[in-house]
N, C-alpha and C. Protein backbone atom coordinates (compact mmCIF):
# COMPACT_ATOMS: atom_id res chain seq x y z
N UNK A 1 -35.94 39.98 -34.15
CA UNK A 1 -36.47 39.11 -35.17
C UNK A 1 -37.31 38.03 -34.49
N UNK A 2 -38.73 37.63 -35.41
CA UNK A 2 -39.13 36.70 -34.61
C UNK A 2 -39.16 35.35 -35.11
N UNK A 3 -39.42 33.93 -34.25
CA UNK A 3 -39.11 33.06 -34.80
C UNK A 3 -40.34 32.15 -34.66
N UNK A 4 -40.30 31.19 -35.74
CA UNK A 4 -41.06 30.30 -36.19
C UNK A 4 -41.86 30.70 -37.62
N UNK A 5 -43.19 29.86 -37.38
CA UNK A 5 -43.82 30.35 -38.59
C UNK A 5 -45.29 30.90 -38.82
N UNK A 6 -45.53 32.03 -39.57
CA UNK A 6 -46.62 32.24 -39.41
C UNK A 6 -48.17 31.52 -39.56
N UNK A 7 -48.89 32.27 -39.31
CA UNK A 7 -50.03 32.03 -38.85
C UNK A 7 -51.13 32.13 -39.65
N UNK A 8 -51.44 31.10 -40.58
CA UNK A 8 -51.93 31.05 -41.78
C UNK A 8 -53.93 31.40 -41.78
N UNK A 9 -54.32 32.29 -42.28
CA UNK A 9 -55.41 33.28 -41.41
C UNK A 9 -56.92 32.25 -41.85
N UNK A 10 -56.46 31.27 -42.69
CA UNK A 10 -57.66 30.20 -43.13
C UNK A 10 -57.10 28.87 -43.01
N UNK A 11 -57.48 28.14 -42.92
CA UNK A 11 -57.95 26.63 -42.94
C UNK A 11 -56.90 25.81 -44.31
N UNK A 12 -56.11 24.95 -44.14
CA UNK A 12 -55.82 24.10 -45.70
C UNK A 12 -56.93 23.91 -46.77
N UNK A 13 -57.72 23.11 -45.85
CA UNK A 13 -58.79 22.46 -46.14
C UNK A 13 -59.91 23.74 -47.13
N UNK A 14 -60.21 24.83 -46.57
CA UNK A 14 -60.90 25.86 -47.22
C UNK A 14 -60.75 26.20 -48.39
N UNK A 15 -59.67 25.40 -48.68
CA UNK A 15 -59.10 26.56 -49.65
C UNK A 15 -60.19 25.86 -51.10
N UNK A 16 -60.80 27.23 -52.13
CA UNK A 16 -61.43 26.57 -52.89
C UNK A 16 -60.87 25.55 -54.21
N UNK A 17 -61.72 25.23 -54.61
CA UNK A 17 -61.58 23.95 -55.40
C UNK A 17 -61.89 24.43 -57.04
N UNK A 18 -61.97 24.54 -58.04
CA UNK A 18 -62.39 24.59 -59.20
C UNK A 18 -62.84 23.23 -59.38
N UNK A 19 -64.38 23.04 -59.56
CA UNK A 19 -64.47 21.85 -60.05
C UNK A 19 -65.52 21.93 -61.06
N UNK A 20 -64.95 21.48 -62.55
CA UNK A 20 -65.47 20.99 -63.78
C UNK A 20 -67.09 21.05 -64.07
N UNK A 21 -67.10 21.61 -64.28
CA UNK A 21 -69.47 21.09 -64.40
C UNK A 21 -69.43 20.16 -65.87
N UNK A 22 -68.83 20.19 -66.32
CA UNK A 22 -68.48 19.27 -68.29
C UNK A 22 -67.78 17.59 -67.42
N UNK A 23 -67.56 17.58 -66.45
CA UNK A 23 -66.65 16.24 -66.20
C UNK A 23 -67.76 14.96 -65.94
N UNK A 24 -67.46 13.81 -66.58
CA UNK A 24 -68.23 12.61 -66.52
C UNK A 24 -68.13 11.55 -65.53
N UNK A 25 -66.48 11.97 -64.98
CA UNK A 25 -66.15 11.27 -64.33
C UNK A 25 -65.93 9.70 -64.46
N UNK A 26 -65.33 9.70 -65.49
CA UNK A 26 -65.10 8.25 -66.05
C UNK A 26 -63.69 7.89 -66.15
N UNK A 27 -63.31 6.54 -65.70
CA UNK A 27 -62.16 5.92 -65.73
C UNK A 27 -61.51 6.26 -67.08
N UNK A 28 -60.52 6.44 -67.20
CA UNK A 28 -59.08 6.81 -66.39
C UNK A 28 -59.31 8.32 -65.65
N UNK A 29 -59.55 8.76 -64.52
CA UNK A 29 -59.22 9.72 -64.56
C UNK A 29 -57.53 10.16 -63.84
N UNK A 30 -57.19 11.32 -64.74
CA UNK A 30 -55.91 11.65 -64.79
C UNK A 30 -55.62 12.44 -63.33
N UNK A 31 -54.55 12.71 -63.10
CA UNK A 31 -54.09 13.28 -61.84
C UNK A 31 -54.76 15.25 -61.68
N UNK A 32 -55.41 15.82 -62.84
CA UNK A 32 -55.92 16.46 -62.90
C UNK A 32 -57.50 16.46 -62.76
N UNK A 33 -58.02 15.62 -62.76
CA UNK A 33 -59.28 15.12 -62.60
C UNK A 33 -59.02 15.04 -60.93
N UNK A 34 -57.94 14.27 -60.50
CA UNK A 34 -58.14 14.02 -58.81
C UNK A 34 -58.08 14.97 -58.13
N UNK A 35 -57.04 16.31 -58.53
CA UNK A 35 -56.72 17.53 -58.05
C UNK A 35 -58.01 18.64 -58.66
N UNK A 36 -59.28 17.90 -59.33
CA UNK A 36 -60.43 18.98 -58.67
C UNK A 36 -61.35 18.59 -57.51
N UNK A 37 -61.45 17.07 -57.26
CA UNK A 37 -62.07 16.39 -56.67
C UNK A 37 -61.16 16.35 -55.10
N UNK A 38 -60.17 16.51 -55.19
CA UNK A 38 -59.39 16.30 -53.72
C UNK A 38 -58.96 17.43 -53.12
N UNK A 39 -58.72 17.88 -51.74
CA UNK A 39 -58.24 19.42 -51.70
C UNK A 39 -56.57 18.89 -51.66
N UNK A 40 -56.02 17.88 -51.47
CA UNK A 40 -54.64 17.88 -51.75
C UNK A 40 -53.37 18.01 -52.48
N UNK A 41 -52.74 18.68 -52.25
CA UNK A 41 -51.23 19.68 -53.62
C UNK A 41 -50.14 18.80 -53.01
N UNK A 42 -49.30 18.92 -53.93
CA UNK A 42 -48.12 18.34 -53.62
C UNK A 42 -47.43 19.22 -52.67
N UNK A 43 -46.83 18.54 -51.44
CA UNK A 43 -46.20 16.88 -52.20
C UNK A 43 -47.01 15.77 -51.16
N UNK A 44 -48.38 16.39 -50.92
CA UNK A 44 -49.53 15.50 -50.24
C UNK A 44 -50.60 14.71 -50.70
N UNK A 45 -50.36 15.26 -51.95
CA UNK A 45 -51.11 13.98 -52.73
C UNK A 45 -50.22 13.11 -53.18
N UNK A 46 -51.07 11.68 -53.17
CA UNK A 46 -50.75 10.11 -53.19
C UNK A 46 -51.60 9.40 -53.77
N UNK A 47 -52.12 9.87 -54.85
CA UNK A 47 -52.83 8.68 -56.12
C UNK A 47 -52.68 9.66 -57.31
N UNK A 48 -52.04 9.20 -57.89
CA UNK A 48 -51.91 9.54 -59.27
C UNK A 48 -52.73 9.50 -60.64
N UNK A 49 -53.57 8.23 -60.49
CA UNK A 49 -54.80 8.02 -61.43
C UNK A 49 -55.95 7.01 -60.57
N UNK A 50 -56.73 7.33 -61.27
CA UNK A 50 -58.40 6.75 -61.05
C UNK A 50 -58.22 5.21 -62.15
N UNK A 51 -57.93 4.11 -62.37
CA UNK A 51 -57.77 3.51 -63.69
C UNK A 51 -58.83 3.08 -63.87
N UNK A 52 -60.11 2.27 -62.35
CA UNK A 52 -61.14 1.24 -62.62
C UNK A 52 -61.98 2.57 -61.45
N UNK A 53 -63.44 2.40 -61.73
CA UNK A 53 -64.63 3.15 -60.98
C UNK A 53 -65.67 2.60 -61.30
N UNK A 54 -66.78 2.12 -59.74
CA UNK A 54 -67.95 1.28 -60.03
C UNK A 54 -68.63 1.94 -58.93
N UNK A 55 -69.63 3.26 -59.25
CA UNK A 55 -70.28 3.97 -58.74
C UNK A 55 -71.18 3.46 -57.46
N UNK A 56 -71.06 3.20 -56.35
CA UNK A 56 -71.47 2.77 -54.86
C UNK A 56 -70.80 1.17 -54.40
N UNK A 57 -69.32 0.82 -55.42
CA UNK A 57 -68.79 -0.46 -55.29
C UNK A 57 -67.40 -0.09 -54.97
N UNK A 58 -66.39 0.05 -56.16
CA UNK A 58 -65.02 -0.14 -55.95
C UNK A 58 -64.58 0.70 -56.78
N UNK A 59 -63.48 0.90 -56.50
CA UNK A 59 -62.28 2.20 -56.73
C UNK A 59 -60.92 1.41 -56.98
N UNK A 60 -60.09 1.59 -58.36
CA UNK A 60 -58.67 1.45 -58.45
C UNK A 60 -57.99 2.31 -58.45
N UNK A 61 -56.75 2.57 -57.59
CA UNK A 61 -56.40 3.74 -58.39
C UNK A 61 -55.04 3.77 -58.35
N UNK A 62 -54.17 4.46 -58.42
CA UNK A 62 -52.47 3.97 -58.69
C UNK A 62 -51.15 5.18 -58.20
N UNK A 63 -50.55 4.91 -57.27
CA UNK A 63 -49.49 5.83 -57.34
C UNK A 63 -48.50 5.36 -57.18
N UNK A 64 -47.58 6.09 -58.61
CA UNK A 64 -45.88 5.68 -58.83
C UNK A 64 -44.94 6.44 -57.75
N UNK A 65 -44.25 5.35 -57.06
CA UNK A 65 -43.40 6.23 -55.91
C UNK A 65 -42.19 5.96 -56.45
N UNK A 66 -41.35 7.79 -56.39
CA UNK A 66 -40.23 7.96 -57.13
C UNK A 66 -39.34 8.39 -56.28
N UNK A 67 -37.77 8.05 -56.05
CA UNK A 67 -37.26 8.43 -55.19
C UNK A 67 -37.30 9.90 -55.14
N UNK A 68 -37.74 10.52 -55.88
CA UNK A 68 -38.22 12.36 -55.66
C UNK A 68 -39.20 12.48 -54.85
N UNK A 69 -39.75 11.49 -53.99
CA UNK A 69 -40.53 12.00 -53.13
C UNK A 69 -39.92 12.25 -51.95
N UNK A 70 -40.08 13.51 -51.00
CA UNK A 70 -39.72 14.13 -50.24
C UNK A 70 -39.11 13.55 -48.78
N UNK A 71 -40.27 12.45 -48.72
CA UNK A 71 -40.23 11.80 -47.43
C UNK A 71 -39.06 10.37 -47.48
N UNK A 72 -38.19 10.57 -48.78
CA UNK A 72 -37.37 9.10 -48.56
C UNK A 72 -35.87 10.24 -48.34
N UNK A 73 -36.00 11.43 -48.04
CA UNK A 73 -34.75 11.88 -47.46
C UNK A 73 -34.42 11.69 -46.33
N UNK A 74 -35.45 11.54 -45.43
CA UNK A 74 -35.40 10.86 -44.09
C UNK A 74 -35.40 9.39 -43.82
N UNK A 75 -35.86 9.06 -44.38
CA UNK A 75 -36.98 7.53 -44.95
C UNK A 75 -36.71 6.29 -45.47
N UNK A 76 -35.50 5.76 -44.76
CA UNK A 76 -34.46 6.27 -44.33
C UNK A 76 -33.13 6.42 -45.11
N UNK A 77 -32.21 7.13 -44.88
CA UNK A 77 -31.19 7.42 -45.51
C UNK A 77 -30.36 5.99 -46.37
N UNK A 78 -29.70 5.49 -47.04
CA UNK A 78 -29.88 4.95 -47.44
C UNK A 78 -30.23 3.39 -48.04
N UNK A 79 -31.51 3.02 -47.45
CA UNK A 79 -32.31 2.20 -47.29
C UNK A 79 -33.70 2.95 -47.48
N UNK A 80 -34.54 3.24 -48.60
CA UNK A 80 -35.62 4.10 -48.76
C UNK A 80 -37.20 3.02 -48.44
N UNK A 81 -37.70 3.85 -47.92
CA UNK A 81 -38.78 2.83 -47.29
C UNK A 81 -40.00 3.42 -46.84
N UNK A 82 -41.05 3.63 -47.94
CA UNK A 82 -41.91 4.37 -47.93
C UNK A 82 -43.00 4.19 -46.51
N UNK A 83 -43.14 5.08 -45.89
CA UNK A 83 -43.93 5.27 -44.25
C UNK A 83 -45.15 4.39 -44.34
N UNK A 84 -45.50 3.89 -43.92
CA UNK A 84 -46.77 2.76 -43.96
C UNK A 84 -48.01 3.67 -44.00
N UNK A 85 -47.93 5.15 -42.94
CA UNK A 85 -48.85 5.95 -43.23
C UNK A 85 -49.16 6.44 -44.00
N UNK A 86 -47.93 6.73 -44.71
CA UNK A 86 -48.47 7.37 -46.34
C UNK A 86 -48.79 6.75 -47.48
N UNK A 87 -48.80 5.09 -46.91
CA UNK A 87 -49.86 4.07 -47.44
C UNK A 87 -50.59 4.08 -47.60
N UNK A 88 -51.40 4.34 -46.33
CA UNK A 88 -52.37 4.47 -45.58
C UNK A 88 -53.31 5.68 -45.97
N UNK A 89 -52.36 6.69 -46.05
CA UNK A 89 -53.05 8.21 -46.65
C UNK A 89 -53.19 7.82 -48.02
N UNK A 90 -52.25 7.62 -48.95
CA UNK A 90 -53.03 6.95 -49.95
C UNK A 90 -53.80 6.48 -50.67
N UNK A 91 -54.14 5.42 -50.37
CA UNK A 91 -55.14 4.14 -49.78
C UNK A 91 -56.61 5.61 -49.51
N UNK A 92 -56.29 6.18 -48.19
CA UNK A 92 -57.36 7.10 -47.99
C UNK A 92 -57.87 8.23 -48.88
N UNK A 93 -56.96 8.41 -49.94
CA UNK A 93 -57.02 9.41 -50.44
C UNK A 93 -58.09 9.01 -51.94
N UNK A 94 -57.91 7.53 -52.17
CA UNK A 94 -58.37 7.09 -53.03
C UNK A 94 -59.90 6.82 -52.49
N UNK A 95 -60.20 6.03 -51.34
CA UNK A 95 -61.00 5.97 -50.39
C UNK A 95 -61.94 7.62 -50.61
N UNK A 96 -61.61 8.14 -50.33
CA UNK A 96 -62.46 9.61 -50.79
C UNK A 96 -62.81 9.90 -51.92
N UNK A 97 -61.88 9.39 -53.14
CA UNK A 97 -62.71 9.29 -54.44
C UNK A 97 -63.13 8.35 -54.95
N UNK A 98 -63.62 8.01 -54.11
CA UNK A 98 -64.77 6.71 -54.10
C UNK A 98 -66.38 7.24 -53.37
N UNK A 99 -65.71 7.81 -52.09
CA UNK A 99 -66.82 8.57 -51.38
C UNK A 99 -67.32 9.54 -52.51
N UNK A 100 -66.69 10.12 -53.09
CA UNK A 100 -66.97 11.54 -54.03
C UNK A 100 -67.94 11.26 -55.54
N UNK A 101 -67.48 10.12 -55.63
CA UNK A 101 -67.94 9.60 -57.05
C UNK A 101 -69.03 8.90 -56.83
N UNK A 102 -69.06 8.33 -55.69
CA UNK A 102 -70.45 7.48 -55.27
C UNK A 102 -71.34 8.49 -55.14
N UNK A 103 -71.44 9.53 -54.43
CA UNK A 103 -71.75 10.60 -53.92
C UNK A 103 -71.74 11.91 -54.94
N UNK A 104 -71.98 12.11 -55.64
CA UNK A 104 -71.86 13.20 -56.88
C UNK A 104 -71.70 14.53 -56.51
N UNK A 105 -72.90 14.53 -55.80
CA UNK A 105 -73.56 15.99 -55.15
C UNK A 105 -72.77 16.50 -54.24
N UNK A 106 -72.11 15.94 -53.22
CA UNK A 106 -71.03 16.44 -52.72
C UNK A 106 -69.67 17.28 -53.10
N UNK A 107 -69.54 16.68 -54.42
CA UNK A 107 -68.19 17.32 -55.25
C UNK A 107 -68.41 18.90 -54.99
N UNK A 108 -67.14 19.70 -54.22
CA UNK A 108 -67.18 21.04 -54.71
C UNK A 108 -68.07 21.35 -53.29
N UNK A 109 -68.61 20.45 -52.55
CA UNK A 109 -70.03 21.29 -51.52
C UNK A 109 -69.42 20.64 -49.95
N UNK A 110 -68.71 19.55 -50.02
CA UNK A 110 -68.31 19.23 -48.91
C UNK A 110 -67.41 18.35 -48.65
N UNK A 111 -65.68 18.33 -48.06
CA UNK A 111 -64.74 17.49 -47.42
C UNK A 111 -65.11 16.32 -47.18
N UNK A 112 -63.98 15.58 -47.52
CA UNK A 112 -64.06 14.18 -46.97
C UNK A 112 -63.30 13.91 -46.46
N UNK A 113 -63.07 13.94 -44.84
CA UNK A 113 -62.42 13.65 -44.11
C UNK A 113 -62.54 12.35 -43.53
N UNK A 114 -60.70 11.85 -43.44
CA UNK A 114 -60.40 10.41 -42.70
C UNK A 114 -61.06 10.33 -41.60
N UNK A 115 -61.73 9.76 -41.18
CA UNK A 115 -62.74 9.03 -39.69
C UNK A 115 -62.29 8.20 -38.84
N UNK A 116 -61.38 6.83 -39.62
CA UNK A 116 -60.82 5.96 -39.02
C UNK A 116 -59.86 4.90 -39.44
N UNK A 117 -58.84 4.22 -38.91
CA UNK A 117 -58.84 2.88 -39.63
C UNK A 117 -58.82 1.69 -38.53
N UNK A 118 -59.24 0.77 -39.41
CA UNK A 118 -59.15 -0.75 -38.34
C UNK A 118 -58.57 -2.09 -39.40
N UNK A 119 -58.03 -2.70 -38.45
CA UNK A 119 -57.66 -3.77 -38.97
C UNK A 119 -56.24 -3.56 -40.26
N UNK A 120 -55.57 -3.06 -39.74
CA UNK A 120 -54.21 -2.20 -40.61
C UNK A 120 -53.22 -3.12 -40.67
N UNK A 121 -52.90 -3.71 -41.93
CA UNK A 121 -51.50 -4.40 -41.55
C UNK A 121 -50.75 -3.82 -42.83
N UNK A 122 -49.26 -4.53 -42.47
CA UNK A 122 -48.46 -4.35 -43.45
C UNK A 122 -47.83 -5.35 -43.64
N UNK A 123 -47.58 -5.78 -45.28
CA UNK A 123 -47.38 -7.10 -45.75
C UNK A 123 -45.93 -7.00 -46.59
N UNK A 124 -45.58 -5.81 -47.26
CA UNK A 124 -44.49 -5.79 -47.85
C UNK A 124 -43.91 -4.51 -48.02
N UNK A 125 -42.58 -4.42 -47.95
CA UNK A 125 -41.42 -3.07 -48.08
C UNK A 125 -42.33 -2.51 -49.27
N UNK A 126 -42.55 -1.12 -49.54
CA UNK A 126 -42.46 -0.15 -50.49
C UNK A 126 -41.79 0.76 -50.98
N UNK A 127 -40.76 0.61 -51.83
CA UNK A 127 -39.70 1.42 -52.25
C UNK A 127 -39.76 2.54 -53.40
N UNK A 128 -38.55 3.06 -53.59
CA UNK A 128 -38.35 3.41 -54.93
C UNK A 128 -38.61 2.86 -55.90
N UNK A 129 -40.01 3.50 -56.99
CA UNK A 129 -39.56 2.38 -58.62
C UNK A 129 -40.56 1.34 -58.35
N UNK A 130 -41.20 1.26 -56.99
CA UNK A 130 -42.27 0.39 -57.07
C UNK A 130 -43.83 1.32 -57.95
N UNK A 131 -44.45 0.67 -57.96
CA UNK A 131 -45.84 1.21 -58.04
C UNK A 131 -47.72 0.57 -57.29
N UNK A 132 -47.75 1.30 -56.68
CA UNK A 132 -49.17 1.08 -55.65
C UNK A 132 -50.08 1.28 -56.48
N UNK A 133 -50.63 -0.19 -56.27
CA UNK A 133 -51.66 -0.16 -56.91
C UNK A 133 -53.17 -0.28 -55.16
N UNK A 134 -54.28 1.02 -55.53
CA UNK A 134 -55.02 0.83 -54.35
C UNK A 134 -56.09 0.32 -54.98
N UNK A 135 -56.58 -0.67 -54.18
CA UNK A 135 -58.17 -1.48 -54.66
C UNK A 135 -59.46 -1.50 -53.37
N UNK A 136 -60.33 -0.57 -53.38
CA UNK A 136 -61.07 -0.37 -52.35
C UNK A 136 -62.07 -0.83 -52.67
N UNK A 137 -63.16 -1.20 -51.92
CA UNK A 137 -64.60 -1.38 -52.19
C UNK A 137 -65.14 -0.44 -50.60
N UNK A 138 -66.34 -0.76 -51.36
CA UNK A 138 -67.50 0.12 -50.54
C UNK A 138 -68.32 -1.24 -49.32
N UNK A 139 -68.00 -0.81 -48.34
CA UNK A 139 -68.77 -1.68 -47.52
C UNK A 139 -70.30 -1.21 -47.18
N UNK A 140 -70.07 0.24 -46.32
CA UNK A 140 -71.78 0.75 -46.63
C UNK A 140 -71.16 2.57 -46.88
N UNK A 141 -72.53 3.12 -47.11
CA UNK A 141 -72.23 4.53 -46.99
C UNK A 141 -73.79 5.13 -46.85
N UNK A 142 -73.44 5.78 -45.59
CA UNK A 142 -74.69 6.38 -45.12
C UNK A 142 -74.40 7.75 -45.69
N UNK A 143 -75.22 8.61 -45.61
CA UNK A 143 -75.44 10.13 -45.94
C UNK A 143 -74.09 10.42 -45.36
N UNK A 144 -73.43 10.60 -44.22
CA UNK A 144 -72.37 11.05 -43.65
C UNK A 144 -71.03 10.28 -43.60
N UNK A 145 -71.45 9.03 -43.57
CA UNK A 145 -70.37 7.84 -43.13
C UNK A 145 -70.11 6.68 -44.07
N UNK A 146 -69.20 6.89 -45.01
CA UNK A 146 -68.34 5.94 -45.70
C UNK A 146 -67.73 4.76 -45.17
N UNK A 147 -67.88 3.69 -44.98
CA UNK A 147 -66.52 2.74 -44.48
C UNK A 147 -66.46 1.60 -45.88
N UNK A 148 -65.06 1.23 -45.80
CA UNK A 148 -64.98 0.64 -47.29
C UNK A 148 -63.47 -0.23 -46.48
N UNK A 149 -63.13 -1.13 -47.57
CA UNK A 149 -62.07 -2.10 -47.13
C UNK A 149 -61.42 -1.77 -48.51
N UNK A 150 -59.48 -1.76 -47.76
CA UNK A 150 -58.73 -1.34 -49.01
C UNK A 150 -57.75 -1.82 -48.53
N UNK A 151 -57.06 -2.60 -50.30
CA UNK A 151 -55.46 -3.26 -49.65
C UNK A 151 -54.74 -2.30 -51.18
N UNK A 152 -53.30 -2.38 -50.64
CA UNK A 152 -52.79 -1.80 -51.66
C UNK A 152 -51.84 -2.99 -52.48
N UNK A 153 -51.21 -3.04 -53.70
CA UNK A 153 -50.21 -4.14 -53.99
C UNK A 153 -49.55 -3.29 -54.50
N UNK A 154 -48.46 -4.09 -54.85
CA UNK A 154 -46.87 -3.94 -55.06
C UNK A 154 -46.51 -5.14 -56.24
N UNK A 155 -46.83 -5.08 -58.11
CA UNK A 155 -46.48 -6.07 -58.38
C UNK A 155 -47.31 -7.23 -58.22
N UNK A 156 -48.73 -7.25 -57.84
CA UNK A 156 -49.77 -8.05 -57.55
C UNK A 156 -49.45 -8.85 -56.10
N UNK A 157 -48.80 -8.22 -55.63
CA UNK A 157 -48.32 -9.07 -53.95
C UNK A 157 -48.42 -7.66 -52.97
N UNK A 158 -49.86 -8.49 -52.25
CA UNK A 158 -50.30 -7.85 -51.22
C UNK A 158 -49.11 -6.88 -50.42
N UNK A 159 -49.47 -5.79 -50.09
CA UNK A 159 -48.51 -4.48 -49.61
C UNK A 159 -48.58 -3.95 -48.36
N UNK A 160 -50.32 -3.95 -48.39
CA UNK A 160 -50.68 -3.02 -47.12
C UNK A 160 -52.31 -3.86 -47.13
N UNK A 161 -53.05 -3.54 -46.23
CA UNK A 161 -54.26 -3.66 -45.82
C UNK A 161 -55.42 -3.08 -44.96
N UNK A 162 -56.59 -2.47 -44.82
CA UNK A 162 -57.08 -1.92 -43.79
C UNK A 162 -58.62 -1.52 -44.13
N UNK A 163 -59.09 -1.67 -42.88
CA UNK A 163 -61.08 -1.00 -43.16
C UNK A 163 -60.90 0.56 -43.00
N UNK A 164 -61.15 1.03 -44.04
CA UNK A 164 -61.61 2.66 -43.42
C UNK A 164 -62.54 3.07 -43.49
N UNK A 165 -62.93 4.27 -42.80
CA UNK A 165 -63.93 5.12 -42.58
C UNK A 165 -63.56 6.76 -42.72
N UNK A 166 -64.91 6.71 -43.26
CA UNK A 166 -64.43 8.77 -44.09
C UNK A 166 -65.67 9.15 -43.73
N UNK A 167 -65.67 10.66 -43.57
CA UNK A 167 -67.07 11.47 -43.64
C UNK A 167 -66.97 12.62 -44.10
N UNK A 168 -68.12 12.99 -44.53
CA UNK A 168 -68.59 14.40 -45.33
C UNK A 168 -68.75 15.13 -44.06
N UNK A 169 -67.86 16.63 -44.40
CA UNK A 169 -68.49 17.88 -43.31
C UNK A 169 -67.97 18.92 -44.60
């Protein structure tokens, strides 16, 4: 018998997308709207809705963390304490539908992959039963290169913080 796991013959990332040609892309969009625009499935996606969108400005967007998420079985046992990275991914994930929406033509034609972060802090515990709220703006965006500044809250009290950078391939 052999061990480990196989050897998956394509890419995550490849995998195709169905995306909408009827969509306007207008606030609220629902967690089905993000899952044509994002290549991420559960339990890797981390924004739940689009609530505010200002086409080459700022992005709101919101995810409810429930102790059913996967990562507070470890995370830690009992004291639940959501990973700062998956703040962070978050935060980034919203960050890309910002890139996507600014960017139209891209939807469906090309990834937006994380590039970088700088200036990262963390300001408060994120638990069970809380809810993240992410607020990004657009600093510049060249043809390839997104960088934008994004803090997340908790309850209107600062959570997380950080500059990122994304790019189209």
């Amino acid at each position: 018998m052999r061990m480990g796991c196989p050897v998956t013959a394509y890419p995550v990332f490849a995998m195709e997308r169905t995306v909408s040609e009827e969509h306007q892309w207008e606030p609220p969009i629902d967690i089905r709207g993000i899952l044509e625009l994002l290549p991420h499935r559960y339990p890797f996606i981390l924004v739940d809705r689009i609530m505010e969108f200002e086409k080459g400005k700022s992005i709101v967007g919101l995810k409810n963390v429930s102790m059913g998420e996967p990562f507070f079985q470890g995370h830690f046992p009992g004291e639940p304490v959501m990973p700062g990275v998956l703040i962070m991914e978050g935060m980034a994930q919203t960050g890309g539908l910002l890139a996507y929406l600014s960017a139209p033509e891209m939807i469906g034609e090309k990834l937006v992959y994380f590039a970088g972060l700088d200036k990262v802090r963390f300001r408060r515990v994120v638990r069970p039963g809380d809810q993240l709220i992410f607020r990004l703006e657009l600093i510049r965006q060249k043809t390839r290169l997104t960088k934008m500044t994004g803090r997340a809250y908790v309850d209107d009290q600062l959570a997380a913080e950080a500059e990122l950078m994304a790019t189209f391939s």
